[in-house]
N, C-alpha and C. Protein backbone atom coordinates (compact mmCIF):
# COMPACT_ATOMS: atom_id res chain seq x y z
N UNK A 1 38.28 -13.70 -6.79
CA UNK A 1 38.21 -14.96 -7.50
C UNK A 1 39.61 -15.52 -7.70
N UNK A 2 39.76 -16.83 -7.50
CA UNK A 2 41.41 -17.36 -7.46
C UNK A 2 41.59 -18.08 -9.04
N UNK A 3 42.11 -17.36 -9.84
CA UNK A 3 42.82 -17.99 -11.20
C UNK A 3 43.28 -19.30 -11.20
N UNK A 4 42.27 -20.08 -11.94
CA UNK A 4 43.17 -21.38 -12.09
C UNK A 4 43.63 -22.09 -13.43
N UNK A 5 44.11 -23.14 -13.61
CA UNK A 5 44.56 -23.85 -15.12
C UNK A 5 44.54 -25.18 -14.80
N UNK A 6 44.04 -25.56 -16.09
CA UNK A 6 44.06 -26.92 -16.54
C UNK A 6 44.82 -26.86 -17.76
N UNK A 7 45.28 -27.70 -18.16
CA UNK A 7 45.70 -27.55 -19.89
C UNK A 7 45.30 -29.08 -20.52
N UNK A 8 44.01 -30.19 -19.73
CA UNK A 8 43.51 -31.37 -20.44
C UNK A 8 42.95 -30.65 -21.41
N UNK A 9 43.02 -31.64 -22.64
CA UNK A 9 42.51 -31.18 -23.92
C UNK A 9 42.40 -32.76 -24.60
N UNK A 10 42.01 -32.52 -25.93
CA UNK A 10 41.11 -33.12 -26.53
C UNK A 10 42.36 -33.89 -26.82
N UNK A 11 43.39 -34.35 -27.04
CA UNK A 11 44.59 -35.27 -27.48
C UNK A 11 45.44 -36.28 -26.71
N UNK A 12 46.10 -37.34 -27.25
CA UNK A 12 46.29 -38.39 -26.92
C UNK A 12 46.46 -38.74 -25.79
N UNK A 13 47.01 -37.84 -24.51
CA UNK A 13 46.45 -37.97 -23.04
C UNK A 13 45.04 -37.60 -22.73
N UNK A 14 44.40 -37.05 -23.29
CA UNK A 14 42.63 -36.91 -22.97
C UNK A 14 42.78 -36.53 -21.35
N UNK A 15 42.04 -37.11 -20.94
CA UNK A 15 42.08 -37.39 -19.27
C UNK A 15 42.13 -38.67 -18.50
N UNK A 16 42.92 -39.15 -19.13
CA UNK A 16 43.64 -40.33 -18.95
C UNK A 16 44.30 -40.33 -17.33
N UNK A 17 44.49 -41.11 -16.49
CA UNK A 17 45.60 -41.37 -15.59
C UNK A 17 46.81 -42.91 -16.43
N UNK A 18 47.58 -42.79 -15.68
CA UNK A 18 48.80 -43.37 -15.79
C UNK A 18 47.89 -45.10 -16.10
N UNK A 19 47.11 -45.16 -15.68
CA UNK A 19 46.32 -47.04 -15.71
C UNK A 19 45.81 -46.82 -17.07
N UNK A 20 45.11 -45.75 -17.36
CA UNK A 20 43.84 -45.59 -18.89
C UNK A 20 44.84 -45.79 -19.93
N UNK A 21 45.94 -44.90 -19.52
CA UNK A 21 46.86 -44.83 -20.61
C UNK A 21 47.91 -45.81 -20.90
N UNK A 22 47.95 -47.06 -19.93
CA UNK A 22 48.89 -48.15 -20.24
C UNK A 22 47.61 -49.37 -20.66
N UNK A 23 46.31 -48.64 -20.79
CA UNK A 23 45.24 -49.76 -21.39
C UNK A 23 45.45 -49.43 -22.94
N UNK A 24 45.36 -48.10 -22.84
CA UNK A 24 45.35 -47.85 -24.36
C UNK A 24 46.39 -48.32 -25.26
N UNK A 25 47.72 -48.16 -24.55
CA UNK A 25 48.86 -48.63 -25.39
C UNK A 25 48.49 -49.82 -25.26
N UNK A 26 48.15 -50.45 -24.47
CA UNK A 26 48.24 -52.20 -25.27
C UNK A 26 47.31 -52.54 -26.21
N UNK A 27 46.12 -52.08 -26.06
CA UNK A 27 45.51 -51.57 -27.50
C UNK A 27 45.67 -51.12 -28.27
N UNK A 28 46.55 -50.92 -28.27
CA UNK A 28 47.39 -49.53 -29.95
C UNK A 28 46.42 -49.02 -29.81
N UNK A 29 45.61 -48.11 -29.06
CA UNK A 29 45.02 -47.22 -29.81
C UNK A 29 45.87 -45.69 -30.00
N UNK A 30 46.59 -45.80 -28.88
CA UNK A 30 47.58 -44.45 -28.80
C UNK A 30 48.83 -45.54 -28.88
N UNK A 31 50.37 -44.52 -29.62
CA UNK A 31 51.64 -45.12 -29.15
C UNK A 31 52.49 -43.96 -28.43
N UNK A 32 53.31 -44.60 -27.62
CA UNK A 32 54.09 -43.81 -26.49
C UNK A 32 54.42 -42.61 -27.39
N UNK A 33 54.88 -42.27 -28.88
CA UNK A 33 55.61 -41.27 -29.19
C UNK A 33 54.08 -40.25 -28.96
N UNK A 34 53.01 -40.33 -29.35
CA UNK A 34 51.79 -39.88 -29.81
C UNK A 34 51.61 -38.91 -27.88
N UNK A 35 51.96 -40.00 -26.99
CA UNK A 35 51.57 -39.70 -25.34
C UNK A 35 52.66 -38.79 -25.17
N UNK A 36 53.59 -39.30 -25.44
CA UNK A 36 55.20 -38.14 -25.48
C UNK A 36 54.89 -36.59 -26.20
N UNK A 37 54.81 -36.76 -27.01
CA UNK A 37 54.37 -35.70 -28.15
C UNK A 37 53.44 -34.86 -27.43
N UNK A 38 52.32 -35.52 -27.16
CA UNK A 38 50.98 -34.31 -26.51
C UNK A 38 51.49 -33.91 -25.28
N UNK A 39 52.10 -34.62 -24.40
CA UNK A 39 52.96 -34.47 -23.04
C UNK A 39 53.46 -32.84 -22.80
N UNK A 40 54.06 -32.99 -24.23
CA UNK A 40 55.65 -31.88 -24.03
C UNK A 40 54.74 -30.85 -25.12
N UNK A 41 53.79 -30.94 -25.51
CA UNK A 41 53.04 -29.68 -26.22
C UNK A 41 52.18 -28.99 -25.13
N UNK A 42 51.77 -30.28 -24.12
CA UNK A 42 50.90 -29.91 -23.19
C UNK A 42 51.97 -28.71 -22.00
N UNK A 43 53.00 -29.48 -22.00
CA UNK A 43 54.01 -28.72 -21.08
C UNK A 43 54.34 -27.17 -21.50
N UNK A 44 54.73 -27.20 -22.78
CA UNK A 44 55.09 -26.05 -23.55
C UNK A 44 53.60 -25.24 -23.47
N UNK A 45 52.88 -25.29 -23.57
CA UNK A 45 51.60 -24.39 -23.68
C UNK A 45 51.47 -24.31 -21.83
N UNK A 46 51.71 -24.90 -21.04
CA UNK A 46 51.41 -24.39 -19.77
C UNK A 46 52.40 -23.50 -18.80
N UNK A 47 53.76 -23.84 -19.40
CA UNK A 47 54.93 -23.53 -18.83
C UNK A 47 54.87 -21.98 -18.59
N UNK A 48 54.53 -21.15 -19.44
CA UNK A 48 53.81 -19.60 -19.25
C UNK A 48 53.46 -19.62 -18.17
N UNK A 49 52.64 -20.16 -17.62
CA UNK A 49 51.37 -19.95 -16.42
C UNK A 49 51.87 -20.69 -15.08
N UNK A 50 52.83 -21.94 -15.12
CA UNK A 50 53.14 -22.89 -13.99
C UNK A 50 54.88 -22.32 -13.89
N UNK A 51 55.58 -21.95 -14.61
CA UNK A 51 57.10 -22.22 -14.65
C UNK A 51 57.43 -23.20 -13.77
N UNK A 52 57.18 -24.49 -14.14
CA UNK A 52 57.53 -25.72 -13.35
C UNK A 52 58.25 -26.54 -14.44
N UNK A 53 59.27 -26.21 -15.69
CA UNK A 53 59.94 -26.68 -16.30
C UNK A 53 61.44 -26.37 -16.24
N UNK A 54 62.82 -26.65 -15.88
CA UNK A 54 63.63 -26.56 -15.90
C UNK A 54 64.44 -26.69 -17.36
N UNK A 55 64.51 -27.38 -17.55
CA UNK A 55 65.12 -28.15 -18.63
C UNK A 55 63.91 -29.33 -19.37
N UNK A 56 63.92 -29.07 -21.05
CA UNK A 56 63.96 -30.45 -21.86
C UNK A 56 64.26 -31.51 -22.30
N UNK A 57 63.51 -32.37 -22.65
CA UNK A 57 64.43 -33.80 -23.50
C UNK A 57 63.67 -33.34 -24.86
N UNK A 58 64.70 -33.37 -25.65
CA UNK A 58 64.35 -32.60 -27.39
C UNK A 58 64.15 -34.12 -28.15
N UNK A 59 63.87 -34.87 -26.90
CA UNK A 59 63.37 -36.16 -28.07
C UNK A 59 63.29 -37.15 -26.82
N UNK A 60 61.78 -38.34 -27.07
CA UNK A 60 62.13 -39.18 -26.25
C UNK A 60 63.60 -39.71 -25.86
N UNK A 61 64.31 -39.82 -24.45
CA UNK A 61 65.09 -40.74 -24.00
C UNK A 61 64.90 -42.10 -24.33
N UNK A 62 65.76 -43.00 -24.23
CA UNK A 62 65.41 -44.41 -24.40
C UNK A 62 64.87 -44.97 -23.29
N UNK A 63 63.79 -45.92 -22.74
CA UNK A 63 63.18 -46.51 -21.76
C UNK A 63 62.82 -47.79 -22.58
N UNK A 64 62.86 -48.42 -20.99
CA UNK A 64 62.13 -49.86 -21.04
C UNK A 64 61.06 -49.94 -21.79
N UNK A 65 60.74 -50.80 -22.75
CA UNK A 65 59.37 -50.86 -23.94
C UNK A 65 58.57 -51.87 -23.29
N UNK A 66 59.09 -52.64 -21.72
CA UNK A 66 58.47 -53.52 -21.50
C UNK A 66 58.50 -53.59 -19.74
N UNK A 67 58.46 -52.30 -19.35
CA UNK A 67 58.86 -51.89 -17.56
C UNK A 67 56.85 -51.63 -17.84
N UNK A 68 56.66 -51.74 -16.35
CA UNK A 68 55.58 -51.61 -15.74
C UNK A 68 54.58 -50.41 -16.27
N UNK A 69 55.51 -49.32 -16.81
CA UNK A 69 55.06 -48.20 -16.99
C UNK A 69 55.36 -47.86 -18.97
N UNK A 70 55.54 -48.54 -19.38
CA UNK A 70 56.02 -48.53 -20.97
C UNK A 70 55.24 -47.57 -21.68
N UNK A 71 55.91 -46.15 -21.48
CA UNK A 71 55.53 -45.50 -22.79
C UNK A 71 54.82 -44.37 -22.20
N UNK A 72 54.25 -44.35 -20.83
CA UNK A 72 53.69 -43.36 -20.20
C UNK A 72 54.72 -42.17 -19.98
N UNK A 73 54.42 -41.14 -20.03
CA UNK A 73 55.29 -39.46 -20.23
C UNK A 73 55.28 -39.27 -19.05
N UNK A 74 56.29 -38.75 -18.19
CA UNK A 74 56.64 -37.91 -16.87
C UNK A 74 57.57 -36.99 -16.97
N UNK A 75 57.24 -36.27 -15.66
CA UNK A 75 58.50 -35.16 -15.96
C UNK A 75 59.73 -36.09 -14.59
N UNK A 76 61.24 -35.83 -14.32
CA UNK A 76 62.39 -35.84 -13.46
C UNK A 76 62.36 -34.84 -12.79
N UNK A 77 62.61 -35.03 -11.31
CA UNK A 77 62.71 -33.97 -10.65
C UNK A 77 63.94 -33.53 -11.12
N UNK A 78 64.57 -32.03 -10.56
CA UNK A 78 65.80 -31.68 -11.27
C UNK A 78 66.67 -31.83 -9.84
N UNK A 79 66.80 -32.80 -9.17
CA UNK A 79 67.45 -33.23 -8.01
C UNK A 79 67.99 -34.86 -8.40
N UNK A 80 67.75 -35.05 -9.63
CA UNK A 80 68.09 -36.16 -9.91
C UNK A 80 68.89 -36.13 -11.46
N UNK A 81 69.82 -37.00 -11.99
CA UNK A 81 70.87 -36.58 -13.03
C UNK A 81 70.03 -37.53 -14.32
N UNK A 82 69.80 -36.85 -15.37
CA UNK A 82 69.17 -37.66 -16.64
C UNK A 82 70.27 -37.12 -17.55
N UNK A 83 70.79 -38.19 -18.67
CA UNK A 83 71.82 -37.75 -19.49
C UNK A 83 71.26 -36.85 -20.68
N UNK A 84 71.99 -35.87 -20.87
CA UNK A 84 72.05 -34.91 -21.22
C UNK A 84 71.32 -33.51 -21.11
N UNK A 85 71.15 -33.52 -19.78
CA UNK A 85 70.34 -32.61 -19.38
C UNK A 85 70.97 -31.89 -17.93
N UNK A 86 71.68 -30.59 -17.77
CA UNK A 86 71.65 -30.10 -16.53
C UNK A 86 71.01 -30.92 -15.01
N UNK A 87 71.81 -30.93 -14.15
CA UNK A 87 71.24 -31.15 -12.94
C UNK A 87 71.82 -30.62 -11.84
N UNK A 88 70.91 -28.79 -12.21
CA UNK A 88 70.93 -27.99 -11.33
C UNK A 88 70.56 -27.83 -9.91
N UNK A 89 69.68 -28.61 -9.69
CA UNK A 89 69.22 -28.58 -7.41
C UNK A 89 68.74 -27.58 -7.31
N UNK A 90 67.76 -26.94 -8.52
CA UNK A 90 67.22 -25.47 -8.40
C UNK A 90 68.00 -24.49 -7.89
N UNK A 91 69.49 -24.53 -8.09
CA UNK A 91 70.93 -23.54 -7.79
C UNK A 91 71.56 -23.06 -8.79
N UNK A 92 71.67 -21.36 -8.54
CA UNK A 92 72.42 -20.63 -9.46
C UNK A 92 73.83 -21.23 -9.15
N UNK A 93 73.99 -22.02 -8.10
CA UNK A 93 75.72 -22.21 -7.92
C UNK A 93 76.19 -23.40 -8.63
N UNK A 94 75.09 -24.30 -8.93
CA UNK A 94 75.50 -25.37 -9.90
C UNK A 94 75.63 -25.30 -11.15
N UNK A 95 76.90 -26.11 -11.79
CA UNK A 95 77.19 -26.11 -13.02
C UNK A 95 75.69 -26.34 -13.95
N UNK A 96 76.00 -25.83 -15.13
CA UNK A 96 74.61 -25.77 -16.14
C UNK A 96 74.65 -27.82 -17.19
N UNK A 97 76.36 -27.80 -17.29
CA UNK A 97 76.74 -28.39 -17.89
C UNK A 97 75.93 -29.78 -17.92
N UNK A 98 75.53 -30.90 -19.05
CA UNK A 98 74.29 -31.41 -19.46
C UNK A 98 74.74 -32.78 -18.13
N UNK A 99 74.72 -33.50 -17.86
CA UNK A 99 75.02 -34.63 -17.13
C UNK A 99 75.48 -35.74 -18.65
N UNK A 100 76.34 -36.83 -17.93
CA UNK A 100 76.64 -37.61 -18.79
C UNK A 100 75.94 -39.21 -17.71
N UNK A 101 75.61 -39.36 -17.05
CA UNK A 101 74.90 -40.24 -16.93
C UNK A 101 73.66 -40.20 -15.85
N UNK A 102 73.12 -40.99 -15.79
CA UNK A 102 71.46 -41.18 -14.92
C UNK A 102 71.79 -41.74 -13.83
N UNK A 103 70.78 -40.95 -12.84
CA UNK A 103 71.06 -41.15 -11.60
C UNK A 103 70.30 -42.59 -11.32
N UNK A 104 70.87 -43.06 -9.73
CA UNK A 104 69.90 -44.26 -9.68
C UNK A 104 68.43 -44.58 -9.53
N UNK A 105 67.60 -43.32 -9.11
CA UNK A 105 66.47 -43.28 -9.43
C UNK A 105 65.68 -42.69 -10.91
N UNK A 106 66.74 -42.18 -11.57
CA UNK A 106 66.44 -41.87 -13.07
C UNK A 106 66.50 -43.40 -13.99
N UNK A 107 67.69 -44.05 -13.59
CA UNK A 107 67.51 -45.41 -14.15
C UNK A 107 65.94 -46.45 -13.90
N UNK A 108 65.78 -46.06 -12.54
CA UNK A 108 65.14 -47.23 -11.98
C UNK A 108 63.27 -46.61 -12.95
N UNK A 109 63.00 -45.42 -13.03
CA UNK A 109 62.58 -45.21 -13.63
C UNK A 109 62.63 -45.21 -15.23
N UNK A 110 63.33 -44.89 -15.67
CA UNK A 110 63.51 -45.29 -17.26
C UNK A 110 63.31 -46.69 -17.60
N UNK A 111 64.10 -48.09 -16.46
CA UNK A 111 63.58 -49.36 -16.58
C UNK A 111 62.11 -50.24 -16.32
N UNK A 112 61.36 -49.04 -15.91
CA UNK A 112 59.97 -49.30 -15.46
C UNK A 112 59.23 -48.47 -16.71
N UNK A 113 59.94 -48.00 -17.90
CA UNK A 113 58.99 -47.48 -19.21
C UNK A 113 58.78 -46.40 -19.00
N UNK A 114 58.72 -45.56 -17.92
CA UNK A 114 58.69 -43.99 -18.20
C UNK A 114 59.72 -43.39 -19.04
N UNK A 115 58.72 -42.32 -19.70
CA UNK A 115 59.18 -41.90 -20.77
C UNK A 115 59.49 -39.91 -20.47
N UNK A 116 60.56 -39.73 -19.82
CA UNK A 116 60.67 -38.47 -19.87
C UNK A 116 60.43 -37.24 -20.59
N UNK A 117 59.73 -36.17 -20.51
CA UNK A 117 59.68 -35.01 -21.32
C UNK A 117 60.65 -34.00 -20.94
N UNK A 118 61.23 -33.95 -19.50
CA UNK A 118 62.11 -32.86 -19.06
C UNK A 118 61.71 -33.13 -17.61
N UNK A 119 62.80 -31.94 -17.26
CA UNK A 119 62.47 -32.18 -15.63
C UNK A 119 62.53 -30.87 -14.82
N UNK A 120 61.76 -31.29 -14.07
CA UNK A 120 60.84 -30.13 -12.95
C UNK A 120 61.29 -29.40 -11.75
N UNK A 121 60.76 -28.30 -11.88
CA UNK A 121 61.68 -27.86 -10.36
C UNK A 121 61.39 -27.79 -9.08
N UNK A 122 62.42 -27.17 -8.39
CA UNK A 122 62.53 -27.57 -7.19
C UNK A 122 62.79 -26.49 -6.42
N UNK A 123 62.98 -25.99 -5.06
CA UNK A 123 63.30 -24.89 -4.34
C UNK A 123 65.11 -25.22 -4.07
N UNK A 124 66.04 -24.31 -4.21
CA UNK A 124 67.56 -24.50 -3.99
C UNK A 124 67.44 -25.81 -3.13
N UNK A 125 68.31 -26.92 -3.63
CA UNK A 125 68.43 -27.89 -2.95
C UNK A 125 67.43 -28.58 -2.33
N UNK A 126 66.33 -28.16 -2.54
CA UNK A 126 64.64 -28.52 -2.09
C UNK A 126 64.80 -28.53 -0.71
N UNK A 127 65.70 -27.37 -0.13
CA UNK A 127 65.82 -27.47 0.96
C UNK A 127 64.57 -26.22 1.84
N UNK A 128 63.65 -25.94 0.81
CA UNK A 128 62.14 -24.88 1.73
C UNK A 128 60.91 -25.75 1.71
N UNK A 129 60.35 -24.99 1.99
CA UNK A 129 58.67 -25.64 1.88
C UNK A 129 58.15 -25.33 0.85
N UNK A 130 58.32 -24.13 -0.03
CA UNK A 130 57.79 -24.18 -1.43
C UNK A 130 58.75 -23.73 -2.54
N UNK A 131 58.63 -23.61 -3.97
CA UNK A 131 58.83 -24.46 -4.83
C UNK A 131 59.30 -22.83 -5.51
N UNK A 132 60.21 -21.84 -4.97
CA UNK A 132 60.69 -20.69 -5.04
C UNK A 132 61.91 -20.39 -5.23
N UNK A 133 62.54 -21.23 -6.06
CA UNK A 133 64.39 -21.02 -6.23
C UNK A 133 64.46 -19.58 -7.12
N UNK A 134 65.45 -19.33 -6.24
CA UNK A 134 66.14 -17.81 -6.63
C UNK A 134 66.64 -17.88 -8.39
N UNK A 135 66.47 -19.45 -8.47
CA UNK A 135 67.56 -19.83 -9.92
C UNK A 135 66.10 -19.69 -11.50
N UNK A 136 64.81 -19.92 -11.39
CA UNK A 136 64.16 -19.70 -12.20
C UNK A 136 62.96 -18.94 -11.77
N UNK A 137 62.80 -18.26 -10.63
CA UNK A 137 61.63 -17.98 -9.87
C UNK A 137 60.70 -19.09 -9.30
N UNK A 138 59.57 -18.64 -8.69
CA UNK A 138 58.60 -19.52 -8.17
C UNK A 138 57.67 -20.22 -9.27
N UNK A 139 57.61 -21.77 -8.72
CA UNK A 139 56.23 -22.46 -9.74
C UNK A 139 54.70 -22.16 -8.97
N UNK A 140 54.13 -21.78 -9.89
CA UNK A 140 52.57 -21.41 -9.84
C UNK A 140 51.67 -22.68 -9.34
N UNK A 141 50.87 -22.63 -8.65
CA UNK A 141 49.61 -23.54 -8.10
C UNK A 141 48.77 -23.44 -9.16
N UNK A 142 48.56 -24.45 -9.96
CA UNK A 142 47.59 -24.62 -11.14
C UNK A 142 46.19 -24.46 -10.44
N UNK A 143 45.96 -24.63 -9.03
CA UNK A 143 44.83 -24.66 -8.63
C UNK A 143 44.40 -22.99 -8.21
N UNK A 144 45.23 -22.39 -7.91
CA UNK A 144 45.22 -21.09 -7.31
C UNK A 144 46.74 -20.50 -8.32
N UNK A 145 46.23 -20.02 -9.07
CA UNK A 145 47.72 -19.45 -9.69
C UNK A 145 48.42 -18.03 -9.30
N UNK A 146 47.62 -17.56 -8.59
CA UNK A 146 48.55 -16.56 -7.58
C UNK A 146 49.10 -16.81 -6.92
N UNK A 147 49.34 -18.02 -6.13
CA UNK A 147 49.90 -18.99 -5.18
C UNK A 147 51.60 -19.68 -5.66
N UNK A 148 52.42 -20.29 -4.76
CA UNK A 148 53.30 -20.77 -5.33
C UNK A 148 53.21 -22.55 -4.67
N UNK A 149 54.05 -23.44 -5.13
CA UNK A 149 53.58 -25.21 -4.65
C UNK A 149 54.33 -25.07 -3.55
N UNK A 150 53.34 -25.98 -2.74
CA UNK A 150 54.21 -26.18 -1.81
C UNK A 150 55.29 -27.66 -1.80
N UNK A 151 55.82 -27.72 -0.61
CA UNK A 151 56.98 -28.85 -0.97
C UNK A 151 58.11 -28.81 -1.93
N UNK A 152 59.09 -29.81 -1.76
CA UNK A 152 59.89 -29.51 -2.79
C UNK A 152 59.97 -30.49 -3.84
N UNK A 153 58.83 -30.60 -4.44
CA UNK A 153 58.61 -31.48 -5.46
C UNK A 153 57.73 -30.51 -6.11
N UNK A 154 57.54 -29.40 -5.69
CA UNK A 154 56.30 -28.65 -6.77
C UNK A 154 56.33 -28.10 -8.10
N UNK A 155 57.18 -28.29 -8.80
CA UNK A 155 57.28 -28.66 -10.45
C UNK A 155 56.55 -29.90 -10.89
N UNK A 156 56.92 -30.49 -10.16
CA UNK A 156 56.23 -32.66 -10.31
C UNK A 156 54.72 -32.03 -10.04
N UNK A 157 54.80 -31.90 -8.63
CA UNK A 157 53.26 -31.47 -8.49
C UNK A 157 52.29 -30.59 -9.43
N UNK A 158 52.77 -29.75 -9.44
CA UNK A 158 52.07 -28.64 -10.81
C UNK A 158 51.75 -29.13 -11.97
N UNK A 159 52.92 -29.94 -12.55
CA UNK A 159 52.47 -30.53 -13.85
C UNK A 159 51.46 -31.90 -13.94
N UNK A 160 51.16 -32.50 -12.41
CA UNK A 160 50.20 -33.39 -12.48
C UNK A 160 49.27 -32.51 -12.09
N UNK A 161 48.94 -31.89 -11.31
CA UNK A 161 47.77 -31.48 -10.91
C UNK A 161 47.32 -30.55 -12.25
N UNK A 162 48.11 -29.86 -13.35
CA UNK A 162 47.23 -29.15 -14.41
C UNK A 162 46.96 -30.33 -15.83
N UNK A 163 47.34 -31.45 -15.30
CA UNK A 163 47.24 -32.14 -16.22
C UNK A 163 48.01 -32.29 -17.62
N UNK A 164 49.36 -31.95 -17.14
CA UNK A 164 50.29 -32.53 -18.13
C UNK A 164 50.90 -33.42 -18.50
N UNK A 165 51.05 -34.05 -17.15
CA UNK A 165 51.33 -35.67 -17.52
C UNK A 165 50.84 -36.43 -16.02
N UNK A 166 50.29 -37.58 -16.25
CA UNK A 166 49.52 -38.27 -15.07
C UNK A 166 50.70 -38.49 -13.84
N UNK A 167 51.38 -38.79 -14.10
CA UNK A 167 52.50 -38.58 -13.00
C UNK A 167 54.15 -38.46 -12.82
N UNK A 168 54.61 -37.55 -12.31
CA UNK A 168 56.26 -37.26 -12.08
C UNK A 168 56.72 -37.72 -10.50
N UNK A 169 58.22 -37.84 -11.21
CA UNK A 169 58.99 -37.84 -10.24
C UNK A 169 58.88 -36.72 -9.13
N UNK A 170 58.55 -37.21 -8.14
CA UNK A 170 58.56 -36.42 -6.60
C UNK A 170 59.37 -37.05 -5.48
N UNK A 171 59.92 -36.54 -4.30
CA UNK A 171 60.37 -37.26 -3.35
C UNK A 171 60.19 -36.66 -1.95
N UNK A 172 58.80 -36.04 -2.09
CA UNK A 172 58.60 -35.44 -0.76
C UNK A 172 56.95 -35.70 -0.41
C-alpha cells in the first residue's frame, strides 16, 4: 500500500484553489492574514512528512494589496532571493546569510499580491531530476510518500499537491 498526505482541513484555505480564494477575499469573508496564517500552520504540520520547507517568513512580507493575486499564500522557490531569508540553491556551499533584497521574479511576484510563507526546495542548483539536495535531504511525494518529487521545483510541487497552498513558485 503507498502512504499518502493531504493536510486540507477545515480552515480558511478549505479547498479552495487560488480563483475560490481571491472570490472570497473580495467578499471579506476570509482576509489575506487569516489565508497566510492557515498557509504556514498548514506547512508546519506537513513539513514532518514532505521536508519541502527551506526557510520561513516569521510574518507576512509586504505585497501588492491590489496585484492580480492579493493576499493569496505561496511558497518561493529557494533559487530565487526574498529579503531576509537565505538563498541557498539547495547548496551546502552557499552562504546561509538572509538576502538583503528580492530577486526579479520574487518582485514580480510580490507585485501581483502573493503573499509568501517561506520558500521551497530544490535539488543542488536544481541541477537533477528530483528534489534530493545533499543540503536538507530529499522532499517526499505527498502522493506516494516513500517516493521523492520529481523535477526541480519539487518543494513548490509537494506543497501544492498536499494542499498547502494553491500555488508556488516553480520554474520547471
Amino acid at each position: 500500500m503507498i502512504n499518502t498526505f493531504s493536510i486540507v482541513r477545515d480552515d480558511a484555505l478549505g479547498e479552495a484553489d487560488a480563483v475560490s480564494l481571491l472570490e472570497a477575499l473580495s467578499r471579506r469573508d476570509v482576509s489575506a492574514a487569516e489565508l497566510w496564517q492557515a498557509a504556514r500552520a498548514r506547512a508546519q504540520d506537513a513539513e514532518p512528512h514532505l521536508n519541502a520547507v527551506v526557510s520561513w517568513c516569521d510574518s507576512p512580507p509586504p505585497a501588492n494589496a491590489r496585484g492580480a493575486f492579493a493576499g493569496v499564500p505561496t511558497f518561493i522557490k529557494d533559487n530565487e532571493a526574498l529579503i531576509g531569508l537565505p538563498n541557498r540553491q539547495g547548496s551546502r556551499a552557499v552562504s546561509d546569510r538572509p538576502s538583503d533584497h528580492n530577486s526579479e521574479i520574487t518582485a514580480l511576484l510580490l507585485d501581483l499580491g502573493l503573499v509568501p510563507v517561506g520558500k521551497s526546495t530544490l535539488p543542488e542548483f536544481g541541477l537533477t531530476a528530483t528534489t534530493e539536495p545533499l543540503l536538507g535531504g530529499p522532499t517526499h511525494n505527498p502522493w506516494a510518500l516513500g517516493h521523492s518529487v520529481g523535477g526541480s521545483s519539487g518543494g513548490s510541487a509537494a506543497l501544492v499537491a498536499a494542499g498547502v497552498v494553491p500555488l508556488a513558485h516553480a520554474n520547471d
